[in-house]
C-alpha atoms as a PDB file:
ATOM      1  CA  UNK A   1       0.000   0.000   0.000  1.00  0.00           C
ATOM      2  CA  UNK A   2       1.243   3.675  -1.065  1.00  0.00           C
ATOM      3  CA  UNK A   3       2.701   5.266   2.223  1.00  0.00           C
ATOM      4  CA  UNK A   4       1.542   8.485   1.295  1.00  0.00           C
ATOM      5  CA  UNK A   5      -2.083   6.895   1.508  1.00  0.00           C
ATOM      6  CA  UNK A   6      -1.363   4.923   4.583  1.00  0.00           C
ATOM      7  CA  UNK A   7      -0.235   8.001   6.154  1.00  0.00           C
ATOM      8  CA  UNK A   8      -3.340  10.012   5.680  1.00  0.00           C
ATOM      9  CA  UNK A   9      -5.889   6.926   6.470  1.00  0.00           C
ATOM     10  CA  UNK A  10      -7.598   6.719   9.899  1.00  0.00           C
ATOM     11  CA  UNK A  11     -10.194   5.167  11.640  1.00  0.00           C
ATOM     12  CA  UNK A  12     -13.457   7.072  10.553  1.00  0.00           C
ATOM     13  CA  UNK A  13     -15.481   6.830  13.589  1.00  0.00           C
ATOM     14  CA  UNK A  14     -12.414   7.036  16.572  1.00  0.00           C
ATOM     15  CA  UNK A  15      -9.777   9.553  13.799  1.00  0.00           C
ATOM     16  CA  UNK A  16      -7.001   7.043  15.472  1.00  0.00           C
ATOM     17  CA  UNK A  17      -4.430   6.432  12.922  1.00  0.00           C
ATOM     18  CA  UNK A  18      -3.915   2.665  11.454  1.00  0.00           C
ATOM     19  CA  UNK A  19      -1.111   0.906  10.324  1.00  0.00           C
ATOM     20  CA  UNK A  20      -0.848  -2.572   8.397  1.00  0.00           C
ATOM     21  CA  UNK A  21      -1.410  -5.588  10.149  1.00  0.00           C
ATOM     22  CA  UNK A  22       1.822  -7.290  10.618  1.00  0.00           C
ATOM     23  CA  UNK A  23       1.714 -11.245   9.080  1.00  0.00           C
ATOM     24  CA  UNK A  24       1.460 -12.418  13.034  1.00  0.00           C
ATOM     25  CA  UNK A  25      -2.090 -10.868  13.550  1.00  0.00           C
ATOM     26  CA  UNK A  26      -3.200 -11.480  10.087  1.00  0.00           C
ATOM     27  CA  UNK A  27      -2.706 -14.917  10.386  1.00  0.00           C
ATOM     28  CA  UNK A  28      -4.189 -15.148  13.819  1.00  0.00           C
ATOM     29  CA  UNK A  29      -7.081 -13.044  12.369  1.00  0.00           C
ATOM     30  CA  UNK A  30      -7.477 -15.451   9.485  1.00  0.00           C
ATOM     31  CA  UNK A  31      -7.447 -18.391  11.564  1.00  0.00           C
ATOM     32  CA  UNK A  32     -10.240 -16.921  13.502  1.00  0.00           C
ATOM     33  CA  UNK A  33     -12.640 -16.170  10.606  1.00  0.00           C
ATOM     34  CA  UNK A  34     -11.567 -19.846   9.891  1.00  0.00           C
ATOM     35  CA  UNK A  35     -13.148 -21.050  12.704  1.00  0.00           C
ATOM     36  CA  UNK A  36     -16.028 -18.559  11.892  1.00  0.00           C
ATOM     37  CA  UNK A  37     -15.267 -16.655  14.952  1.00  0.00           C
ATOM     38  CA  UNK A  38     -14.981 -13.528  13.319  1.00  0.00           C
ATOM     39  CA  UNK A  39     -18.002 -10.754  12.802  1.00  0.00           C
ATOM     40  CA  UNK A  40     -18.088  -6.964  12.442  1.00  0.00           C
ATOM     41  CA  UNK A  41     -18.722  -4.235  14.255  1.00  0.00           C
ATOM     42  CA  UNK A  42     -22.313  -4.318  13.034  1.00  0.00           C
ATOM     43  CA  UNK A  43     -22.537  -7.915  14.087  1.00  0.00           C
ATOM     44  CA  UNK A  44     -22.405  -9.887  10.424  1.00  0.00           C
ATOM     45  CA  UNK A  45     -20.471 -12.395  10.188  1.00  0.00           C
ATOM     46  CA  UNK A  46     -16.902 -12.264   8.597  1.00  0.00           C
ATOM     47  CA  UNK A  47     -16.507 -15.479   6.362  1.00  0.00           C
ATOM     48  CA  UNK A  48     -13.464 -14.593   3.531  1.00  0.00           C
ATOM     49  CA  UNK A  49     -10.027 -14.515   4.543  1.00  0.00           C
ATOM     50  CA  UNK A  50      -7.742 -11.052   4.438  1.00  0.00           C
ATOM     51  CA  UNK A  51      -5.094 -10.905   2.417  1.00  0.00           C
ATOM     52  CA  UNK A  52      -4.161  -7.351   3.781  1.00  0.00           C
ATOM     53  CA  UNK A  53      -5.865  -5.427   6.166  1.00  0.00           C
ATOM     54  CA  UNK A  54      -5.252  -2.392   8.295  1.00  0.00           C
ATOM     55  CA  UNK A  55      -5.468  -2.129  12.136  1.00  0.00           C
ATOM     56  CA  UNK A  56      -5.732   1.096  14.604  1.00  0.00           C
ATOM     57  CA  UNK A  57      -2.393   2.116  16.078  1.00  0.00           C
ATOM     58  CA  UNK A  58      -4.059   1.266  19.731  1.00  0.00           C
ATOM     59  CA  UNK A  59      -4.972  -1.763  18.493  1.00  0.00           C
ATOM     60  CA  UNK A  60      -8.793  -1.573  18.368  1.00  0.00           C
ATOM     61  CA  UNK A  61     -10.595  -1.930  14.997  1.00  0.00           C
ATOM     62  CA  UNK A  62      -9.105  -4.047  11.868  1.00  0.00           C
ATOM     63  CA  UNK A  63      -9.999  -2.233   8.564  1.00  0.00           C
ATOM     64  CA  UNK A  64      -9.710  -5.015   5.308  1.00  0.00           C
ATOM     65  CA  UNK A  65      -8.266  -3.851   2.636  1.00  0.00           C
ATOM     66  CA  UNK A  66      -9.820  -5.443  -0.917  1.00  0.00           C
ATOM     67  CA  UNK A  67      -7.047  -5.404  -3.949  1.00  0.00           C
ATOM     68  CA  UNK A  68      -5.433  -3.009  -2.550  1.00  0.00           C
ATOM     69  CA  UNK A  69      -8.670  -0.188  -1.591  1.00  0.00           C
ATOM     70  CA  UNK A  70      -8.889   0.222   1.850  1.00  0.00           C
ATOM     71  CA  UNK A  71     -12.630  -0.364   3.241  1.00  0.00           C
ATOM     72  CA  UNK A  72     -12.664   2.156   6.206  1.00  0.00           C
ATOM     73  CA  UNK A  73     -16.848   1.937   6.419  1.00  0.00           C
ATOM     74  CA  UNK A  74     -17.399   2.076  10.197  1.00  0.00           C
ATOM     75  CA  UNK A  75     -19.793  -0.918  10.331  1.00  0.00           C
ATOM     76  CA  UNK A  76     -17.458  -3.443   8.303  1.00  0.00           C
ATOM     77  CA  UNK A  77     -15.005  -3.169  11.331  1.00  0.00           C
ATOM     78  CA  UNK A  78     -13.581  -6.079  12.833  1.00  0.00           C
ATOM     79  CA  UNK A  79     -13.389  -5.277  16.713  1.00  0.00           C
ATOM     80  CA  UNK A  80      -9.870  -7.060  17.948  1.00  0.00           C
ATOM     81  CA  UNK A  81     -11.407  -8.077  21.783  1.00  0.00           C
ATOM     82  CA  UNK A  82     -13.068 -10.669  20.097  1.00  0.00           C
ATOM     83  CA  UNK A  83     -10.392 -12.046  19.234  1.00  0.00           C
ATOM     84  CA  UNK A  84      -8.838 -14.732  21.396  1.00  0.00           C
ATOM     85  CA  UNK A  85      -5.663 -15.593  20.372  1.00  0.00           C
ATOM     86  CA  UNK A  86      -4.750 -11.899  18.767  1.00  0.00           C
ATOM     87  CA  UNK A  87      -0.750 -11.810  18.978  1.00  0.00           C
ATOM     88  CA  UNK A  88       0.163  -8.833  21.860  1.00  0.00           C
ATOM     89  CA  UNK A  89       1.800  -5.656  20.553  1.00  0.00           C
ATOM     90  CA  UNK A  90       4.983  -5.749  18.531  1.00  0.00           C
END
């Protein structure tokens, strides 16, 4: 992703800045869909894999990013407290 872009992106409801999720949380975040264990902020159900995604700098919300366009619509969030087994902070 274009750093220029990255550095102007943030979270549209909270205005925290985001960063790219490192491979250690996206796998742990795509093992968790896996186990469909995954849903949004407005409760549907994530069921596709991320092949990039974008996460708040404190950690909070996980943005995906779909061929390379971030989706930064509040309600396709992915809230990280659900997940379990989310790697701590680098």
């Amino acid at each position: 992703m274009d750093k220029r872009l990255l550095d102007i992106l943030c979270c549209p409801v909270s205005k925290t800045p985001v960063r790219l999720l490192g491979r250690n949380e996206l796998d742990a975040l795509n093992a968790a869909i896996e186990r469909g264990a995954v849903d949004t902020v407005a409760g549907a159900p994530v069921r596709t894999r991320l092949d990039e995604g974008l996460i708040t700098v404190d950690r909070k919300v996980i943005y995906r990013v779909d061929d390379g366009i971030p989706v930064m619509l509040p309600e396709e969030g992915i809230g990280t407290v659900q997940l379990n087994d989310f790697p701590p902070a680098a």
